[in-house]
PDB file of N, CA and C in Angstrom:
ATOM      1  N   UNK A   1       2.689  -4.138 -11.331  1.00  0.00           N
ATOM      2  CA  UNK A   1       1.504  -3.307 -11.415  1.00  0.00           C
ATOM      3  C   UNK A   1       1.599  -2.449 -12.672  1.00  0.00           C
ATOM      4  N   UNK A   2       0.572  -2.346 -13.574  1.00  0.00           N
ATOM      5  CA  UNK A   2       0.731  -1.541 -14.728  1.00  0.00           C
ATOM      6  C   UNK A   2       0.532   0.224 -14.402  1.00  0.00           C
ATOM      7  N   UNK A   3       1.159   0.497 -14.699  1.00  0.00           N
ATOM      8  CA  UNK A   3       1.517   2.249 -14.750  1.00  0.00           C
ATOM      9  C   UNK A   3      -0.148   2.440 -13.958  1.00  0.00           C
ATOM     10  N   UNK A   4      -1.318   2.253 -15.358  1.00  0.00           N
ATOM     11  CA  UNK A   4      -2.377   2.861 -14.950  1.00  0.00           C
ATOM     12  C   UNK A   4      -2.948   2.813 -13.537  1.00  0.00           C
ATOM     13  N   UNK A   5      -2.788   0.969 -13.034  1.00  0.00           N
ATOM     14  CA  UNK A   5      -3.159   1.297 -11.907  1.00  0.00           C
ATOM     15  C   UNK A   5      -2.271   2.107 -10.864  1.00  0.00           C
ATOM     16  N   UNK A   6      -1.217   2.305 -11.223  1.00  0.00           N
ATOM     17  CA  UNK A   6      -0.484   3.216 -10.311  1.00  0.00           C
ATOM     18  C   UNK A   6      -1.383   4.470 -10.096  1.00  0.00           C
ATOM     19  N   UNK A   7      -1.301   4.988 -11.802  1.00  0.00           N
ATOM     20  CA  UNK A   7      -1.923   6.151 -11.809  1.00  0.00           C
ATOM     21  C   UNK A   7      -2.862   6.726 -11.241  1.00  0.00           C
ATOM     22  N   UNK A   8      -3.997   6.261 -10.899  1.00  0.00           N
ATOM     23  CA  UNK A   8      -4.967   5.909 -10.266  1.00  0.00           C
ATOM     24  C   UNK A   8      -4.755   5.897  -8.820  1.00  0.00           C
ATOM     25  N   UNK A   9      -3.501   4.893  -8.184  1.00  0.00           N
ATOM     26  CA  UNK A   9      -3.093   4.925  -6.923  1.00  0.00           C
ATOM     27  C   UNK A   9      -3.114   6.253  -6.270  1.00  0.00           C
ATOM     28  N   UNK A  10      -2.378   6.795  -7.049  1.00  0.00           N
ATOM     29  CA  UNK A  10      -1.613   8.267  -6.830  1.00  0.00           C
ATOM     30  C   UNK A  10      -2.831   9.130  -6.713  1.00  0.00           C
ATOM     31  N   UNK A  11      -3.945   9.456  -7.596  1.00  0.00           N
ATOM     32  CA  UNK A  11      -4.638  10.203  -7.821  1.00  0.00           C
ATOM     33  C   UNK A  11      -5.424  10.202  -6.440  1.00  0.00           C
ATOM     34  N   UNK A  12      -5.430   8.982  -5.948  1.00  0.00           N
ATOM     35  CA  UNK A  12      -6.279   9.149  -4.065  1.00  0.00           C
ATOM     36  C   UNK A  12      -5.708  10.173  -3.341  1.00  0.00           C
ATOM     37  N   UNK A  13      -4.364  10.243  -3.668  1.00  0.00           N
ATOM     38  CA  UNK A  13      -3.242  11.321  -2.798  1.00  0.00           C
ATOM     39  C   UNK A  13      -2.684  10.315  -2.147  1.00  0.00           C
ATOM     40  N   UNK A  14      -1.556  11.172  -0.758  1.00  0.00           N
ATOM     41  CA  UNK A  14      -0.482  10.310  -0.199  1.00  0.00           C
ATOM     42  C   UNK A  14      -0.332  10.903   0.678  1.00  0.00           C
ATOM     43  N   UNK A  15       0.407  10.357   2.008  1.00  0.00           N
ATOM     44  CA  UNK A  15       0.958  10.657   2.785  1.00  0.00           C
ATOM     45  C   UNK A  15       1.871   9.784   3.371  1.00  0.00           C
ATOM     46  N   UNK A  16       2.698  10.728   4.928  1.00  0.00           N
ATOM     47  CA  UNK A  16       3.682  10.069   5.038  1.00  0.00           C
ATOM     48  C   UNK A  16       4.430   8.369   4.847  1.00  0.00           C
ATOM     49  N   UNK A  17       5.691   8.037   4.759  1.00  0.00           N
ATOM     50  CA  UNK A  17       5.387   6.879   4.682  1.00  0.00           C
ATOM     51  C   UNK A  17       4.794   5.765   4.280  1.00  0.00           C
ATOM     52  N   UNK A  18       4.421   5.980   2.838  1.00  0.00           N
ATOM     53  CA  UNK A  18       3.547   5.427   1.861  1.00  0.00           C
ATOM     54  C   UNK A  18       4.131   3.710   1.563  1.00  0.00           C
ATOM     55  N   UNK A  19       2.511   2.766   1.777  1.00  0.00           N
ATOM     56  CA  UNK A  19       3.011   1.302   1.180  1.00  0.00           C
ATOM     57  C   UNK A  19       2.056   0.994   0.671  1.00  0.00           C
ATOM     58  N   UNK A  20       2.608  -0.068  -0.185  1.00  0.00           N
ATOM     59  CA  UNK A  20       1.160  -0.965  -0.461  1.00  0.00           C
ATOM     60  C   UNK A  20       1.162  -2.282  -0.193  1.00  0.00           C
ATOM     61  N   UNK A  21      -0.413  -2.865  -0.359  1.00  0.00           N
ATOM     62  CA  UNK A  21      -0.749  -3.678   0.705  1.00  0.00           C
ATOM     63  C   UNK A  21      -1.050  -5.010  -1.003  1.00  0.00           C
ATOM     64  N   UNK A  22      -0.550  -5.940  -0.863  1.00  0.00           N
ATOM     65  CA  UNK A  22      -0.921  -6.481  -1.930  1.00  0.00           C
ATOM     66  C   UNK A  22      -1.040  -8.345  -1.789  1.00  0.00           C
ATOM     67  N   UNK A  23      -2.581  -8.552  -1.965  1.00  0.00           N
ATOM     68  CA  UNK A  23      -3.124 -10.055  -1.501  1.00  0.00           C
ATOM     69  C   UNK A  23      -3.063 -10.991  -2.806  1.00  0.00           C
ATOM     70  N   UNK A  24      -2.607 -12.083  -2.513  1.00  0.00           N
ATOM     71  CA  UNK A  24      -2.557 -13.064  -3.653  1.00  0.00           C
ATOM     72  C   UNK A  24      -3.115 -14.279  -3.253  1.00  0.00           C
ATOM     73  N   UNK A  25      -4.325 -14.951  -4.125  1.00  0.00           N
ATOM     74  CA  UNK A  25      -5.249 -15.727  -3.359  1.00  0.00           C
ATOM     75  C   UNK A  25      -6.251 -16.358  -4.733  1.00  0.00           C
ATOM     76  N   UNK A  26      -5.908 -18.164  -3.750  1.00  0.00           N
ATOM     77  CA  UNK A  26      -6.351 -19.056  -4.713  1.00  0.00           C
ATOM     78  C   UNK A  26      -7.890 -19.504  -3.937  1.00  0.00           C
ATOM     79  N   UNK A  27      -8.288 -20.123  -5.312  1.00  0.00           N
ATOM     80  CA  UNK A  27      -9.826 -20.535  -4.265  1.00  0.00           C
ATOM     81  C   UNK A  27      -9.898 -21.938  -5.207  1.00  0.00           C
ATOM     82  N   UNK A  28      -9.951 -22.825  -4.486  1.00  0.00           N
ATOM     83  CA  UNK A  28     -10.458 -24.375  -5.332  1.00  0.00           C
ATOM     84  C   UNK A  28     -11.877 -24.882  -4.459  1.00  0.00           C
ATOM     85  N   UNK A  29     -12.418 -25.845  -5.503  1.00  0.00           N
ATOM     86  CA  UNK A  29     -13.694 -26.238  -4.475  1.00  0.00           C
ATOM     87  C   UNK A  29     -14.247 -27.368  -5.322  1.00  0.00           C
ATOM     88  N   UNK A  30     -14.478 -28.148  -4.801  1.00  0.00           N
ATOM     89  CA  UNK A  30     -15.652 -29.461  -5.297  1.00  0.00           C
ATOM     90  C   UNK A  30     -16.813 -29.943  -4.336  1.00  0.00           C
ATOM     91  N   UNK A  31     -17.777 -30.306  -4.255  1.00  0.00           N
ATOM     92  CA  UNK A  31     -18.259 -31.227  -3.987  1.00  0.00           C
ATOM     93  C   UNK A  31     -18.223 -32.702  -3.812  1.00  0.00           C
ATOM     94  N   UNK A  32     -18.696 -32.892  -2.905  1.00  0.00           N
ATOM     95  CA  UNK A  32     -18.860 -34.688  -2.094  1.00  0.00           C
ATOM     96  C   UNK A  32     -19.699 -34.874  -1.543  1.00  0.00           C
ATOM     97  N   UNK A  33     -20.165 -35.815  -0.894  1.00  0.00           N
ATOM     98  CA  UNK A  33     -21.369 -36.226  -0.833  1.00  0.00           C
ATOM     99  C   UNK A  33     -21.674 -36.104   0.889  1.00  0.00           C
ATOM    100  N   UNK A  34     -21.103 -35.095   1.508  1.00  0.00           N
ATOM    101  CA  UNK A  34     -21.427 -34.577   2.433  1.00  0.00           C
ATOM    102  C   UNK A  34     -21.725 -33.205   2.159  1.00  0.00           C
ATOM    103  N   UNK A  35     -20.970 -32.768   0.909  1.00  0.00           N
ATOM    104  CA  UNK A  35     -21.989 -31.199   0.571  1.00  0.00           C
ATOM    105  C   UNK A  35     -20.490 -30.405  -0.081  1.00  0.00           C
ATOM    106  N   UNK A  36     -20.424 -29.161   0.003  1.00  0.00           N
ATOM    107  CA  UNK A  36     -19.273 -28.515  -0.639  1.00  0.00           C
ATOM    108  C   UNK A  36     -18.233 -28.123  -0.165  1.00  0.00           C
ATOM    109  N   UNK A  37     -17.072 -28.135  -0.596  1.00  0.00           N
ATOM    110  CA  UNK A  37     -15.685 -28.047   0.510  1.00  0.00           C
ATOM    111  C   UNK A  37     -15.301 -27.169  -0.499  1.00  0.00           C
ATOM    112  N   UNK A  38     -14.453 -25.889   0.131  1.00  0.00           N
ATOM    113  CA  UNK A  38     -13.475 -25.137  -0.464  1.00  0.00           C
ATOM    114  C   UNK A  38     -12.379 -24.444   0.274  1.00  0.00           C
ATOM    115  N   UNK A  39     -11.393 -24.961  -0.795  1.00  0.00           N
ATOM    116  CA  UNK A  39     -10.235 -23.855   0.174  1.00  0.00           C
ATOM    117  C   UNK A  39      -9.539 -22.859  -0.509  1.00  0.00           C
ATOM    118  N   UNK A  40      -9.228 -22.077   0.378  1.00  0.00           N
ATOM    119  CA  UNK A  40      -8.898 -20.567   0.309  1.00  0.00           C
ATOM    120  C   UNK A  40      -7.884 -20.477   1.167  1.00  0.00           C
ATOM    121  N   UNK A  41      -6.593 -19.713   0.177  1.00  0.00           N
ATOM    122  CA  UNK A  41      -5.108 -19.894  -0.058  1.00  0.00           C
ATOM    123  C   UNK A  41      -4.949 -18.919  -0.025  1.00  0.00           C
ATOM    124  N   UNK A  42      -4.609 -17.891   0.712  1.00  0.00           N
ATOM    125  CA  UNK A  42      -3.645 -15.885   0.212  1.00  0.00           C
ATOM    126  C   UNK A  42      -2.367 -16.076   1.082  1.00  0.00           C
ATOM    127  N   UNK A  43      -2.023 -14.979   0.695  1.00  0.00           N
ATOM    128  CA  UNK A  43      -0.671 -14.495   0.678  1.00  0.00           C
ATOM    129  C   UNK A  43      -0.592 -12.720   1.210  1.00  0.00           C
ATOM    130  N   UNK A  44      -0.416 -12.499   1.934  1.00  0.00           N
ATOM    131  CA  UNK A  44      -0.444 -10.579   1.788  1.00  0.00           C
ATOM    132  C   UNK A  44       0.847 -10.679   1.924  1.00  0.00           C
ATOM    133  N   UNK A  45       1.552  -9.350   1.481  1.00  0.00           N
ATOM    134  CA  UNK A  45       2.825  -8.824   1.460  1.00  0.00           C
ATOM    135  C   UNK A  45       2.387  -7.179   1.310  1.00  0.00           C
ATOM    136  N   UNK A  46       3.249  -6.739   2.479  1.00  0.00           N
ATOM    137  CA  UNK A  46       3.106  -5.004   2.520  1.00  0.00           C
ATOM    138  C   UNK A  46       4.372  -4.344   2.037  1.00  0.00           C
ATOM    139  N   UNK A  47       4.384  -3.586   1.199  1.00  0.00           N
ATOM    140  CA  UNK A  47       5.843  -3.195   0.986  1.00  0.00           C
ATOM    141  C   UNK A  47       5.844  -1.711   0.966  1.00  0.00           C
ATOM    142  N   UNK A  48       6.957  -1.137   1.833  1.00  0.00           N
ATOM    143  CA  UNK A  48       7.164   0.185   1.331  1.00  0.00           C
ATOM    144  C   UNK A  48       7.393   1.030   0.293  1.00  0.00           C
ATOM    145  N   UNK A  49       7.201   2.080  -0.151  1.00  0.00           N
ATOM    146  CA  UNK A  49       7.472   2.717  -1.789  1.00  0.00           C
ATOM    147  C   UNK A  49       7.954   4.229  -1.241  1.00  0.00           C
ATOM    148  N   UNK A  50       8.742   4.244  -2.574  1.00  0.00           N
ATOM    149  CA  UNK A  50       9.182   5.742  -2.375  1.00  0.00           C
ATOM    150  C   UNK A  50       8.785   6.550  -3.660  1.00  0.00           C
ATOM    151  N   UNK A  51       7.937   7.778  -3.777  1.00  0.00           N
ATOM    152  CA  UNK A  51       7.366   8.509  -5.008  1.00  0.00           C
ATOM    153  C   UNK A  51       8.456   9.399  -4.960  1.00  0.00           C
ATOM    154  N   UNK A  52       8.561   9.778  -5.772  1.00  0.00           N
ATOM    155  CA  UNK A  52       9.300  11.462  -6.101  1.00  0.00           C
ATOM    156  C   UNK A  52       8.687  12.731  -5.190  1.00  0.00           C
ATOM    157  N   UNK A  53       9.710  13.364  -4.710  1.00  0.00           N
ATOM    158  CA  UNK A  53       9.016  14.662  -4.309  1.00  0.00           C
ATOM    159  C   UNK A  53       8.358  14.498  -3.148  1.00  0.00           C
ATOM    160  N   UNK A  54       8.286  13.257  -2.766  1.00  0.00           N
ATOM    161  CA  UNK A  54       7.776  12.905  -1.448  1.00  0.00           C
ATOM    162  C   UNK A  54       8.624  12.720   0.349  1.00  0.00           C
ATOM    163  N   UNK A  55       8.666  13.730   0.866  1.00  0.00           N
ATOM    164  CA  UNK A  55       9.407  13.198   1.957  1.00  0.00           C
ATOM    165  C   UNK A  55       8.929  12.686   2.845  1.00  0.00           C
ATOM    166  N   UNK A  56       8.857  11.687   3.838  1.00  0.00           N
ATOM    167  CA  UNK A  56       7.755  11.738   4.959  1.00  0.00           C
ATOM    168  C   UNK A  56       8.952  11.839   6.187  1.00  0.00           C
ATOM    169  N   UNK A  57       8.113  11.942   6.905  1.00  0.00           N
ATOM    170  CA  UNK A  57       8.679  12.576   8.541  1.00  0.00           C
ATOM    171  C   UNK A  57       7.732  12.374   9.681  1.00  0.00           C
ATOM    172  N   UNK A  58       8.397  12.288  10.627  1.00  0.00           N
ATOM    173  CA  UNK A  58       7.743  12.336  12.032  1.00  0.00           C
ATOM    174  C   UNK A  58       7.802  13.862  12.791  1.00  0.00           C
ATOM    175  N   UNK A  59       9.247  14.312  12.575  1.00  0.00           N
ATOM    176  CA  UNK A  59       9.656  15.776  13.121  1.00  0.00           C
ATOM    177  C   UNK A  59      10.121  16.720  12.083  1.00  0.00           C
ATOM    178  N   UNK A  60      10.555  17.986  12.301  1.00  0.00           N
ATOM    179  CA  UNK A  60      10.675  18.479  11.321  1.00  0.00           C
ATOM    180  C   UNK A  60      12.401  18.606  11.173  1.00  0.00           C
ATOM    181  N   UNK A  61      13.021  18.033  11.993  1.00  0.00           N
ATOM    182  CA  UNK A  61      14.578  17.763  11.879  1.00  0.00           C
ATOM    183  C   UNK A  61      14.690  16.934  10.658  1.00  0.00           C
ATOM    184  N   UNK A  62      13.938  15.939   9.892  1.00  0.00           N
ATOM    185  CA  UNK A  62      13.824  15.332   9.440  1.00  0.00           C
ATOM    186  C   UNK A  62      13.083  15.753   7.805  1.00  0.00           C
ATOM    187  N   UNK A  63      13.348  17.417   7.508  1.00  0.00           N
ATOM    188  CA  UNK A  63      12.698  17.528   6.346  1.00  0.00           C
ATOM    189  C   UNK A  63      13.917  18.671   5.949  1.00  0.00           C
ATOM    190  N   UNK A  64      13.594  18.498   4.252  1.00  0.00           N
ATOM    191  CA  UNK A  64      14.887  19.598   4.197  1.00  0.00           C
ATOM    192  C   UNK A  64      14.450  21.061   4.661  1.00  0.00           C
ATOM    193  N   UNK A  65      15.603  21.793   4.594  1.00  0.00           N
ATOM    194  CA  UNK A  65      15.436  23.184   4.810  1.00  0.00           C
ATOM    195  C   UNK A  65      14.284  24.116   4.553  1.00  0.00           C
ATOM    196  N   UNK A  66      13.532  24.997   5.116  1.00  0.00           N
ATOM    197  CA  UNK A  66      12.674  25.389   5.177  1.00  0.00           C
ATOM    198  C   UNK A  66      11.375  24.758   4.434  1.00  0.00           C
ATOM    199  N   UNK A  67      11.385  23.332   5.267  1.00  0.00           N
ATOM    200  CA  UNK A  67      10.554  22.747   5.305  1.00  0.00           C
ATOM    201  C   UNK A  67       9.820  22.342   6.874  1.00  0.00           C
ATOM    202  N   UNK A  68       8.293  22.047   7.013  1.00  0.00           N
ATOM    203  CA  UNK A  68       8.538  21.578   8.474  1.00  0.00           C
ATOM    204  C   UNK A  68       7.139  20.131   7.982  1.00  0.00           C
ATOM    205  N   UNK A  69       7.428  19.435   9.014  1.00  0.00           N
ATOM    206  CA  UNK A  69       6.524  18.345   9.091  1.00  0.00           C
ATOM    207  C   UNK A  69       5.238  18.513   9.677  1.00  0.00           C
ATOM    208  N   UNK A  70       4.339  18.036   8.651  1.00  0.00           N
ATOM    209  CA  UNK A  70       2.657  17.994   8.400  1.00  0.00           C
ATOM    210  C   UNK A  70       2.109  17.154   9.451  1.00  0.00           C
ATOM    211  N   UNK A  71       0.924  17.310   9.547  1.00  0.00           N
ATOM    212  CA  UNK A  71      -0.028  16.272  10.456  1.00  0.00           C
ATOM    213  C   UNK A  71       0.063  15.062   9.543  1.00  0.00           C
ATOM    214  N   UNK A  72       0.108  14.852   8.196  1.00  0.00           N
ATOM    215  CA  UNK A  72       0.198  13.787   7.717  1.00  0.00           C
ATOM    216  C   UNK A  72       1.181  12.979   7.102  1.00  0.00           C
ATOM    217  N   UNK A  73       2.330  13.724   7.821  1.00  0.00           N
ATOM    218  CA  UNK A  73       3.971  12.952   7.829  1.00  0.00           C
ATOM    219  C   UNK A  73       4.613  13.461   6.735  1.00  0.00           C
ATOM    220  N   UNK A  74       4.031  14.548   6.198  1.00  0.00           N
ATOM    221  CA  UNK A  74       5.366  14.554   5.081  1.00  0.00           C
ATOM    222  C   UNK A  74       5.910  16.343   5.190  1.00  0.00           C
ATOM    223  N   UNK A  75       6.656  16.573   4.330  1.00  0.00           N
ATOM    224  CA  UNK A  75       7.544  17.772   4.475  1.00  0.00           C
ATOM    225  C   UNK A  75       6.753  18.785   3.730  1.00  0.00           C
ATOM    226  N   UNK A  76       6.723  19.916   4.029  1.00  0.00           N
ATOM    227  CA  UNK A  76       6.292  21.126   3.035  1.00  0.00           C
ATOM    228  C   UNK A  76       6.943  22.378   3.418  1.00  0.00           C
TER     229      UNK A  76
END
């Protein structure tokens, strides 16, 4: 992924437990003389990521020191 679209990623914001979701997908097609056929080929793969500065959490045992865990999983 090039930086920018990262950049961009990021700029939506984040929360706990952050992944991305990423589809890879072919499309071929011809005609015959019953009419048009095509097929359609993907792939998804979800992968976890870790940003800087980001902790996520479920509890707050789980964040550093005078930190406690958010409604949206991460530490503050």
């Amino acid at each position: 992924m090039s930086a920018a679209l990262v950049s961009k990623l990021l700029s939506l914001g984040v929360a706990g437990f952050p992944t991305v979701k990423v589809t890879r997908q072919a499309i071929g097609a011809t005609t015959i003389s019953a009419g048009r056929v095509e097929l359609v080929v993907s792939s998804l793969v979800e992968q976890g990521v870790s940003i800087d500065g980001l902790n996520s959490c479920t509890d707050s045992v789980q964040c550093p020191q005078g930190q406690t865990c958010q409604s949206d999983l991460t530490c503050k």
